[in-house]
Protein backbone atom coordinates (compact mmCIF):
# COMPACT_ATOMS: atom_id res chain seq x y z
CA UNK A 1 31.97 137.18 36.09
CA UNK A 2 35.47 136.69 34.32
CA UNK A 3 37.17 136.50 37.49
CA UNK A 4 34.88 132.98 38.37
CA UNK A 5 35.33 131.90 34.86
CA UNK A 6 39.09 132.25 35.53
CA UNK A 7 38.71 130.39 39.17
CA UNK A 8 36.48 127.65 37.23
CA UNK A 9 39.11 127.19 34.33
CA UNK A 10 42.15 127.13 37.01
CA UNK A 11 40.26 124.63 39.20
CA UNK A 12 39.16 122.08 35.90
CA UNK A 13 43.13 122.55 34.64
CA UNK A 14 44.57 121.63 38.23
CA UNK A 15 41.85 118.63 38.48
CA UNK A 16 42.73 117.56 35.10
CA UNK A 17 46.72 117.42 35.75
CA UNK A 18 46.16 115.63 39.32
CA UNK A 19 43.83 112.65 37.53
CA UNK A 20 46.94 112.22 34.96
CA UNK A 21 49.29 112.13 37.95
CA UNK A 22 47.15 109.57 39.52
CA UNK A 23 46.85 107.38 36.49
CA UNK A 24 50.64 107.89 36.01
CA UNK A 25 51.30 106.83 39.23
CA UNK A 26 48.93 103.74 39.28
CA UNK A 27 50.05 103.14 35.93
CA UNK A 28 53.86 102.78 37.28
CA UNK A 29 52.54 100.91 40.72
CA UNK A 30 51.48 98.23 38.50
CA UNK A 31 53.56 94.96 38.10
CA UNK A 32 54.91 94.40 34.50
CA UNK A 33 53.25 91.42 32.51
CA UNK A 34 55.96 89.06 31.70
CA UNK A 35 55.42 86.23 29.94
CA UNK A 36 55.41 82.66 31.77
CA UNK A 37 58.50 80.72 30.67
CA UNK A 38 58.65 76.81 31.21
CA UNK A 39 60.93 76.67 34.74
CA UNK A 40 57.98 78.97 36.20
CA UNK A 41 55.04 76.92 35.09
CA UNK A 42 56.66 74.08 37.10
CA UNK A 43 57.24 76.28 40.62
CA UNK A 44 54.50 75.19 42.70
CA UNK A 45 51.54 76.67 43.79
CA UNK A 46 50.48 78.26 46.84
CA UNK A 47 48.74 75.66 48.81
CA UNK A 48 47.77 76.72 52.32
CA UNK A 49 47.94 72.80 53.17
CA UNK A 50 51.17 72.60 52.24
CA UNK A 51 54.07 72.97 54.84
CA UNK A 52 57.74 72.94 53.27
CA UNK A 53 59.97 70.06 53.95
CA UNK A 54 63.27 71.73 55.95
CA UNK A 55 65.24 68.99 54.58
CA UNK A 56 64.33 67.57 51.29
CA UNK A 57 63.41 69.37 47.50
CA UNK A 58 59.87 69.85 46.91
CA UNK A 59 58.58 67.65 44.28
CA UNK A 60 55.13 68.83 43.96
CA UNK A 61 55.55 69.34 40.16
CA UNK A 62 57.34 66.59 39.22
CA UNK A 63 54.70 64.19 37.61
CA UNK A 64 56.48 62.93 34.61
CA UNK A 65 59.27 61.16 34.40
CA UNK A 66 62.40 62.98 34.07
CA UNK A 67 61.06 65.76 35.06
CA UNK A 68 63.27 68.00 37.20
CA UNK A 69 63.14 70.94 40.17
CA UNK A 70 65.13 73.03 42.07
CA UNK A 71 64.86 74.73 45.06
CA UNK A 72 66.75 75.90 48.10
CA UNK A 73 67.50 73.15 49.03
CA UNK A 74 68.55 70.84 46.03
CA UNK A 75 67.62 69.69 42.73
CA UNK A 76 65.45 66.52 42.36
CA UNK A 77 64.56 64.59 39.19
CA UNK A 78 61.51 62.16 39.27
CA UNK A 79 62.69 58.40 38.05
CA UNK A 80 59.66 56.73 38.62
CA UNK A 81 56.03 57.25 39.76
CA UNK A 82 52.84 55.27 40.51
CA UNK A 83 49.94 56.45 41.53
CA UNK A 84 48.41 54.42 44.92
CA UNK A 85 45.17 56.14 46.23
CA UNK A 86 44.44 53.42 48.27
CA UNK A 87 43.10 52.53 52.33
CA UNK A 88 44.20 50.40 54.36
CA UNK A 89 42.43 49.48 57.86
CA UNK A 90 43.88 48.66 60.89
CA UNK A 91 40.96 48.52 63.43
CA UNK A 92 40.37 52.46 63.98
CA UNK A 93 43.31 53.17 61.83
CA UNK A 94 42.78 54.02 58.14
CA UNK A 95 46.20 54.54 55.98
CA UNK A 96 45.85 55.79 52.57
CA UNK A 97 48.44 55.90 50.83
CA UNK A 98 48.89 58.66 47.53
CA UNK A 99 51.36 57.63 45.69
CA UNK A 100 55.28 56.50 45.75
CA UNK A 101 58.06 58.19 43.67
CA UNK A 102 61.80 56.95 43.11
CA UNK A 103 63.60 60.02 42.96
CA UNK A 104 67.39 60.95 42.12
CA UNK A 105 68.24 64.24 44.85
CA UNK A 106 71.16 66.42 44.36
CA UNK A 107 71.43 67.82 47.73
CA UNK A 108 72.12 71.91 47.56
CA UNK A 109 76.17 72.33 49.34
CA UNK A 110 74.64 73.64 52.45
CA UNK A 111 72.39 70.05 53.15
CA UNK A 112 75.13 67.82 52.68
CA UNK A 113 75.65 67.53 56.22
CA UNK A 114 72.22 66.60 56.84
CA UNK A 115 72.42 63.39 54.87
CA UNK A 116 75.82 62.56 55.45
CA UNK A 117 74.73 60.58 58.34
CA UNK A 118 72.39 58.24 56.04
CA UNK A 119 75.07 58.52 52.92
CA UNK A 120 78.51 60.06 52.30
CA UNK A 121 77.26 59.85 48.42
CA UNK A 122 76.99 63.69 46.99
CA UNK A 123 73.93 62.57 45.28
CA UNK A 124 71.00 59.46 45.61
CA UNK A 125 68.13 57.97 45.02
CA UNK A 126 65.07 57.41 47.22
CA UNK A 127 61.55 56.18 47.48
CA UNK A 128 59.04 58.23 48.44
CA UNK A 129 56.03 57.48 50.02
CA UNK A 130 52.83 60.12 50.30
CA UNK A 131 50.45 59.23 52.67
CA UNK A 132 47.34 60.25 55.08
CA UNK A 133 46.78 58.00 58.02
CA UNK A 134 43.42 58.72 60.67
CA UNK A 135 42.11 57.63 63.88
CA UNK A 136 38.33 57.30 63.07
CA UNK A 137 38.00 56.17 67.36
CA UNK A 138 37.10 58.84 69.89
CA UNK A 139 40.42 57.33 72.14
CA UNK A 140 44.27 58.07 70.95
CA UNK A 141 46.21 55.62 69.47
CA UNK A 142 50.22 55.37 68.83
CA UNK A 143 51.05 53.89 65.26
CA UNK A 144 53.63 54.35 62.59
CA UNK A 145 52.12 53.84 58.98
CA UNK A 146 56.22 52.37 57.88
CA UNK A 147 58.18 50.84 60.72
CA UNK A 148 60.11 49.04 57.93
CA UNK A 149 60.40 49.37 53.97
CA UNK A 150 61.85 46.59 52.30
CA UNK A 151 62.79 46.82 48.23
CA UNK A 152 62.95 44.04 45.47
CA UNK A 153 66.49 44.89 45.50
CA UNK A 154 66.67 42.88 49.17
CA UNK A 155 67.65 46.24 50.88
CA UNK A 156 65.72 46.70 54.65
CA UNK A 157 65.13 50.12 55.87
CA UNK A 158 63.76 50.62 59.35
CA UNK A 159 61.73 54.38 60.36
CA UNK A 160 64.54 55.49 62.16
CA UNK A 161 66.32 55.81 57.97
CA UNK A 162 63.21 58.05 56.96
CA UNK A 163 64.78 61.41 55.47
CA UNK A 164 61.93 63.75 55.90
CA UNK A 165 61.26 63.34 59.89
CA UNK A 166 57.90 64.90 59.38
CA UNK A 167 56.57 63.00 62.56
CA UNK A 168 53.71 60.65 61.34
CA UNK A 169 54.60 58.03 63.74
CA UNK A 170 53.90 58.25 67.42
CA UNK A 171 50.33 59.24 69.50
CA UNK A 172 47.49 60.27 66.92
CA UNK A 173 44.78 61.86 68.79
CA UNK A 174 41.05 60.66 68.59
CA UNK A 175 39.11 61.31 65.32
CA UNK A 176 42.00 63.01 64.40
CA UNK A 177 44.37 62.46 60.84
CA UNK A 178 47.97 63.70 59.79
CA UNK A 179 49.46 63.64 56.17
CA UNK A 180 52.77 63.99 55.33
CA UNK A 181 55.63 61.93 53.56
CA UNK A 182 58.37 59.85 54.02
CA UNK A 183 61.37 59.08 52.03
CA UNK A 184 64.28 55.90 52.44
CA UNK A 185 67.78 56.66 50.85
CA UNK A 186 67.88 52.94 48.65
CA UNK A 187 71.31 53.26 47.38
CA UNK A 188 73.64 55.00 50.30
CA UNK A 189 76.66 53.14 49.45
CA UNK A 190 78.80 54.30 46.45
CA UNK A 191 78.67 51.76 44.49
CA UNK A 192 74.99 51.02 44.89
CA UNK A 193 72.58 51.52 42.04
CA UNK A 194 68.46 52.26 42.86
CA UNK A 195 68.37 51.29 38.96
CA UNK A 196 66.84 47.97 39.48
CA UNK A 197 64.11 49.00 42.16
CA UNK A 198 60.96 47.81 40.77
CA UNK A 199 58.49 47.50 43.99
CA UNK A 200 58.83 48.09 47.35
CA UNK A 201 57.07 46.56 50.51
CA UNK A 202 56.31 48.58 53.51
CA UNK A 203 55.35 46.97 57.26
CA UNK A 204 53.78 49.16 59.56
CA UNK A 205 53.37 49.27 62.84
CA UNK A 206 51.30 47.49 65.37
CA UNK A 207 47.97 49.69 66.62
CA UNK A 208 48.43 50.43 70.16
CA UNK A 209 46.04 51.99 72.70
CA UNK A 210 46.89 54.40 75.08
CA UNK A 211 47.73 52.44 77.74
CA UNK A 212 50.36 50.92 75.18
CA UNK A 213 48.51 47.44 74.15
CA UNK A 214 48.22 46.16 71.08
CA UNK A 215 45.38 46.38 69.43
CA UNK A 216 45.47 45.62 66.34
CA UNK A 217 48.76 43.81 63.84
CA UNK A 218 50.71 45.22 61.94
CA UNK A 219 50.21 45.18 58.19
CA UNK A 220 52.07 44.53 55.15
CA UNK A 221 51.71 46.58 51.95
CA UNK A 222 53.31 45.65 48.61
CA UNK A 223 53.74 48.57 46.09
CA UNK A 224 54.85 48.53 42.57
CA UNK A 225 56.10 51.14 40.47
């Protein structure tokens, strides 16, 4: 009898010391809680939707004016915003555009070579535009939702200018949609200012079938910040 009473005590001390060890251990395997300081309330969010621009500084957060983010790639500060939310139809094609931003980039060292080829400035200004565009037809169509962006400022921009080269233009497959953005540089020489920009107007494309007719005009769209 006092030999199992010793087995029994021996077994409860050893289970006793391996529970502390395991709540010491997941104790230790837990992250610390730091509190949430200002810079990391503005890093965006996951967003499984969301596919990182290669080129240009993410700008999910900035809402305000003078707001201002860095990444990777650069550090961008929002100048102006205006909320869109609107459609536009071209026969089967529906462009909604989200909003447009003017926004001052500092381009991180390593992306200066990227944009020297629109600018040889170290630092601009450009107009974004966020938009959706759909094919609500069962047949593809070929479209660009800005073929040419045009500012109160009397500068002209064609598509070819667009910074982010996400690929909205070209063949959009039936009942099919893309969303993505595209950005103009509006003051590449050095002694331009994007100060002044006040509205901007955008002409799309034509709508053309597969077979590369027209279908439908293109469209002009007049947006002020």
């Amino acid at each position: 009898m006092k030999k199992f009473a010793f087995i029994l005590s021996a077994a409860l001390l050893l289970g006793g010391c391996s529970q502390n060890t395991k709540e010491k251990a997941d104790a230790e395997s837990k992250p610390a809680q730091t509190e949430k300081t200002e810079t990391e309330s503005l890093t965006p969010k996951a967003n499984n939707s969301y596919q990182p621009n290669p080129q240009v500084t993410d700008d999910r957060t900035l809402t305000k004016i003078g707001q201002t983010y860095r990444d990777d790639k650069g550090q961008a500060t929002l100048k102006a915003i205006k909320q869109i939310n609107k459609t536009y139809k071209q026969g089967p094609v529906e462009l909604t555009i989200k909003d447009i931003k003017l926004i001052h980039l500092r381009p991180d060292y390593g992306m200066i070579d990227y944009f020297h080829v629109l600018t040889h400035r170290e630092e601009f200004d450009f107009v974004k535009i966020s938009a959706k565009i759909k094919n609500t037809s069962s047949k593809p169509v070929n479209y660009a939702p800005v073929a040419l962006l045009k500012t109160n400022t009397d500068k002209t921009f064609d598509w070819e200018k667009d910074i982010y080269l996400e690929r909205l233009e070209g063949k959009l497959p039936g009942n099919s949609d893309k969303s993505g953005n595209l950005g103009f540089i509006v003051n590449p020489e050095e002694n331009e200012s994007a100060d002044n920009v006040k509205w901007i107007e955008i002409t799309t494309s034509d709508v053309f079938n597969q077979s590369k007719q027209k279908i439908n005009d293109s469209k002009k769209i007049k947006l002020s910040f």
